[in-house]
Protein backbone atom coordinates (compact mmCIF):
# COMPACT_ATOMS: atom_id res chain seq x y z
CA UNK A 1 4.25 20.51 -11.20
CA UNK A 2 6.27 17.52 -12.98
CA UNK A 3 9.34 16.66 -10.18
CA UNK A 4 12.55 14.77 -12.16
CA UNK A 5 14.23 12.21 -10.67
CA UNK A 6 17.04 10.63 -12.11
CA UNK A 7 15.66 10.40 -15.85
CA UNK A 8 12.15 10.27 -15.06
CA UNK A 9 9.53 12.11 -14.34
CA UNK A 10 7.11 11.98 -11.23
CA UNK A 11 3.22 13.65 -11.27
CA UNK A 12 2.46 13.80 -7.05
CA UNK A 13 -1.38 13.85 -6.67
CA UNK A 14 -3.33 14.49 -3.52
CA UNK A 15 -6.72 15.05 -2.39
CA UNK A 16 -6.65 18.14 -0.31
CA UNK A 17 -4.40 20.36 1.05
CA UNK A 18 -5.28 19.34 4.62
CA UNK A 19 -2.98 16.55 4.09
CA UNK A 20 -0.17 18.64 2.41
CA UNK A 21 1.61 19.83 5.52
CA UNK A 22 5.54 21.15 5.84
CA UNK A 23 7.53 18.55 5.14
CA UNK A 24 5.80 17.27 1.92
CA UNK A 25 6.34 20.82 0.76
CA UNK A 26 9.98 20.82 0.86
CA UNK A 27 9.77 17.76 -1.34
CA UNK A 28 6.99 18.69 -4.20
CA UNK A 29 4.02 20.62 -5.43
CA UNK A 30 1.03 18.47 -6.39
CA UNK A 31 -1.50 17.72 -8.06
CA UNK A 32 -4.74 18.83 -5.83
CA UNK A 33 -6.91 16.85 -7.00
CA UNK A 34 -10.53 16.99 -5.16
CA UNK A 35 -12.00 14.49 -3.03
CA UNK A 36 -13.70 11.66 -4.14
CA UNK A 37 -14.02 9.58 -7.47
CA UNK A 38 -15.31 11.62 -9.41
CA UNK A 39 -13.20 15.04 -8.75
CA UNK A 40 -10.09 13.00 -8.74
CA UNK A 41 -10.24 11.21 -12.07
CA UNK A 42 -11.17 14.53 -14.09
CA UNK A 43 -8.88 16.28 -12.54
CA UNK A 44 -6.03 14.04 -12.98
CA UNK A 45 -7.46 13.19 -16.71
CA UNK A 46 -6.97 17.05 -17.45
CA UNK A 47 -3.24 17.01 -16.57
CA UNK A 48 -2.44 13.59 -18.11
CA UNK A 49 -3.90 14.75 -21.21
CA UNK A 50 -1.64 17.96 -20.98
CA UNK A 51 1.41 16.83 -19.80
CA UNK A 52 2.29 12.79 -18.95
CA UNK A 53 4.95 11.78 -16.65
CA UNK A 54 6.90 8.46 -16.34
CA UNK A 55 4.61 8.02 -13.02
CA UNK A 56 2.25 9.25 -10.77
CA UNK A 57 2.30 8.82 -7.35
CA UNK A 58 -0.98 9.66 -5.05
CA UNK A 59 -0.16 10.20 -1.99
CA UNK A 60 -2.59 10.91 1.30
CA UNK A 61 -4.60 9.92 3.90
CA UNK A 62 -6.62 6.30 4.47
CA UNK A 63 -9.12 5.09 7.03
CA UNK A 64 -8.26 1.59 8.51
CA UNK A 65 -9.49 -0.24 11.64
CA UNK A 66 -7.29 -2.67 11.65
CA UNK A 67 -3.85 -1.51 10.44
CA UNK A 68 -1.58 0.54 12.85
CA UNK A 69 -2.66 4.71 13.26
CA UNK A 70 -1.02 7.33 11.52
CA UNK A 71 1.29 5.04 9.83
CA UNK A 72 1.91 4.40 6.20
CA UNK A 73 1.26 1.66 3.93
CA UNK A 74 1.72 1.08 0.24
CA UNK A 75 -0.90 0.42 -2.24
CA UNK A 76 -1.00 -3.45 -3.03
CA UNK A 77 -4.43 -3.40 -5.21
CA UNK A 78 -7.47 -1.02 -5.17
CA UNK A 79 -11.27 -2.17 -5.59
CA UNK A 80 -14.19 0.32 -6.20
CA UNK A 81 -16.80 -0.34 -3.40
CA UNK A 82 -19.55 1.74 -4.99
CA UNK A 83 -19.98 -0.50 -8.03
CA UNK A 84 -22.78 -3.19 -7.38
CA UNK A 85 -23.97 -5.12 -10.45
CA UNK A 86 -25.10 -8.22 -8.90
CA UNK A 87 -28.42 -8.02 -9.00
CA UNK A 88 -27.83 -8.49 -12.60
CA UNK A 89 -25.47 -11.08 -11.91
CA UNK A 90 -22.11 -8.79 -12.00
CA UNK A 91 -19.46 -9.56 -9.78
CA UNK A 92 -19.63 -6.95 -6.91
CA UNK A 93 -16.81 -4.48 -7.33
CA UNK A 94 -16.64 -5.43 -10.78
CA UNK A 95 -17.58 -2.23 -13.82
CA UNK A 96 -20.22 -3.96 -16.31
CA UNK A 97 -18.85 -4.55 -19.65
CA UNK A 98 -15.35 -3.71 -18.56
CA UNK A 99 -13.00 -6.59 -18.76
CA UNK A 100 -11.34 -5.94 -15.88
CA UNK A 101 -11.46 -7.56 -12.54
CA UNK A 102 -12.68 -6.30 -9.04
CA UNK A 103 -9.91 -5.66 -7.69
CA UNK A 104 -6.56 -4.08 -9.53
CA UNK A 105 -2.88 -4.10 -8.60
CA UNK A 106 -0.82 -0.99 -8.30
CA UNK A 107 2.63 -0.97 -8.89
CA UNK A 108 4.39 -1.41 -5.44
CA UNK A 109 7.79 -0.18 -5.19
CA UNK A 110 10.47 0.25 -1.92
CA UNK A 111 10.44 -1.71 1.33
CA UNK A 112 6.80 -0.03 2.25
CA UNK A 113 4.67 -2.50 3.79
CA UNK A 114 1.53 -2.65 0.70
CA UNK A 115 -1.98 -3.30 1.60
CA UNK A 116 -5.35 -3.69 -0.18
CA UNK A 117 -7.52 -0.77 0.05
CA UNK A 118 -11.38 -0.03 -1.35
CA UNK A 119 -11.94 2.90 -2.76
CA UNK A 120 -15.43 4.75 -2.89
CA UNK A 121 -17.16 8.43 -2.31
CA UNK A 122 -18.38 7.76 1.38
CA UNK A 123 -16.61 7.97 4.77
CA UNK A 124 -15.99 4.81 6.33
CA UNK A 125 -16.77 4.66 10.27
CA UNK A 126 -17.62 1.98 12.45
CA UNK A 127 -19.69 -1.07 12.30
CA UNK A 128 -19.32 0.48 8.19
CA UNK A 129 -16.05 -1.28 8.27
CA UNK A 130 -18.05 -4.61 8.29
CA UNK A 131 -19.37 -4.26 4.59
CA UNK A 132 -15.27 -3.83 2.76
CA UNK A 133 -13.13 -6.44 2.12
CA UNK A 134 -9.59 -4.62 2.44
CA UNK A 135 -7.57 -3.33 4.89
CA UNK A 136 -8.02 0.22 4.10
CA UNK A 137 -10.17 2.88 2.53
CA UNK A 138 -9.78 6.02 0.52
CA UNK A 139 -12.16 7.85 -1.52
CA UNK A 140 -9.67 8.24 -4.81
CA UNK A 141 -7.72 5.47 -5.70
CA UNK A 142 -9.27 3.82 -8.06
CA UNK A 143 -10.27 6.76 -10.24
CA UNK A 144 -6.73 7.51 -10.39
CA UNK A 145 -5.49 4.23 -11.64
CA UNK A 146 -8.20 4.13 -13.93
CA UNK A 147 -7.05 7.70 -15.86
CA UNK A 148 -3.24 6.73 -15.38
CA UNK A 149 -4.50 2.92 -17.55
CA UNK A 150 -6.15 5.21 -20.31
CA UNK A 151 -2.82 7.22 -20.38
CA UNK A 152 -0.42 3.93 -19.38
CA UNK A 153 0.85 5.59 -16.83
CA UNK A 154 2.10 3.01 -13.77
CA UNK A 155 0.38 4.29 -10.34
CA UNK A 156 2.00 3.85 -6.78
CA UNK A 157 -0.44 4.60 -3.72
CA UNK A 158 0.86 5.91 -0.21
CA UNK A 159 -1.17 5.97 2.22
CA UNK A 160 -0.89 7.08 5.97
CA UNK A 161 -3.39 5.84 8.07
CA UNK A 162 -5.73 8.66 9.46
CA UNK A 163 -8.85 6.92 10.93
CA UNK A 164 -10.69 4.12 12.11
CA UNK A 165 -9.34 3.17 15.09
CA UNK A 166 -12.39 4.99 16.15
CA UNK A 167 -15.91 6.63 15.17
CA UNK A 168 -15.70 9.16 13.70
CA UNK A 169 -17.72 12.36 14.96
CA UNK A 170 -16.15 15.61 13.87
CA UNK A 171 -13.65 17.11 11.43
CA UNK A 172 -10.73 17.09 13.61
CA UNK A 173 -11.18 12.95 14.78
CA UNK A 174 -9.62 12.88 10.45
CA UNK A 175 -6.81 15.87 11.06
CA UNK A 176 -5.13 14.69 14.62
CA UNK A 177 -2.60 12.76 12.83
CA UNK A 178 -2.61 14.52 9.72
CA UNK A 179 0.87 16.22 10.43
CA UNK A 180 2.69 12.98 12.02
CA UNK A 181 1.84 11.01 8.40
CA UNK A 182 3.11 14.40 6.65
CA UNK A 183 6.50 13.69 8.03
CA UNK A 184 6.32 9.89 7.44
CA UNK A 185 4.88 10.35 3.74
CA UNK A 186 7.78 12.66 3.35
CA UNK A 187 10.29 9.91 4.20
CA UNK A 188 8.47 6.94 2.30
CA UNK A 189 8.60 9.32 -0.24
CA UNK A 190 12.50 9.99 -0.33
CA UNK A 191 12.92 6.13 -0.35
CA UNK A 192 10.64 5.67 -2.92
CA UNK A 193 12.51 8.57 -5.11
CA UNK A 194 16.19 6.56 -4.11
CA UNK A 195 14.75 3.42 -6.09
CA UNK A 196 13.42 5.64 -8.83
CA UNK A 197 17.10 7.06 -8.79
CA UNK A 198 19.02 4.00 -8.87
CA UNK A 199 16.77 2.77 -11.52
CA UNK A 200 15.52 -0.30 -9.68
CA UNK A 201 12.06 1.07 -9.78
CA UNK A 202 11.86 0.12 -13.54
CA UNK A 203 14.01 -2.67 -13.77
């Protein structure tokens, strides 16, 4: 499942294999990881704990209504929109008695335009937008970064923009561009894997 590149070696997670189409599998086999927080984290704990790469790289669909469709963006930072301490006087977003802040960076590598994205175990639609305070969602992110930080292992996000633009009412309003960002993942991917080549990716 491990791909090597150059000297180092690369752990590709995704959600479901909805979003795996043809041209991501000429590249790599994944990780399928589940959907939502809770799948994704023990599922990606499991195979960190068997076998740890140099990086992993989760790679997928996003909901955005303001950010271009079926186009993909980089990971800039991750928040967890499910955790809400405040009525004890928490910072929203923020895990009690974790020092940690709300929102976490990822590490952001290539010429990928990155964005902020909230991560949580609902679907976003609509006037649901309103509530998050980032320019995407996702439902795994931030589980992911938090098992790669137990295992130090640095965590770059794509994600192609599926969503939002819209309501959404049925299964297919998240599949209709699912195989136009399989071909763009594929080539952020490639350029992603050049930088990991050259070595600039851990200069």
């Amino acid at each position: 499942m491990l791909k090597t590149v150059g000297s180092r070696s690369i752990l590709y997670v995704m959600a479901a294999d909805a979003e795996y189409g043809p041209h991501l599998q000429a590249r790599f086999r994944p990780l399928v990881c589940g959907v939502g927080p809770v799948e994704s984290a023990v599922n990606l704990t499991r195979a960190l704990a068997s076998e740890r790469p140099h990086i992993v790289i989760s790679l997928g669909s996003a909901g955005s209504r303001t950010l271009e469709q079926a186009e993909v963006y980089e990971v800039a930072s991750v928040s967890y929109r499910d955790m809400d301490a405040s009525p004890l006087g928490f910072e929203k977003g923020r895990t009690p008695f974790l020092d940690l802040p709300a929102e976490l960076p990822l590490t952001v590598m290539g010429d990928i335009p990155a964005k902020r994205l909230s991560t949580g175990a609902n679907i976003v639609s609509g006037a649901a937008y309103d509530a998050i305070d980032a320019d995407m969602v996702d439902m795994e992110t931030f589980a992911l970064l938090r098992a790669c930080m137990m295992f130090d292992v640095p965590l770059v996000g794509l994600r192609g923009i599926s969503d939002g633009a819209d309501d959404l009412h049925h299964f297919d309003d998240w599949t209709q561009y699912l195989h136009v960002i399989d071909e763009k993942l594929a080539g952020a991917v490639d350029r992603i894997e050049a930088a990991i080549e050259s070595g600039a990716a851990f200069a």
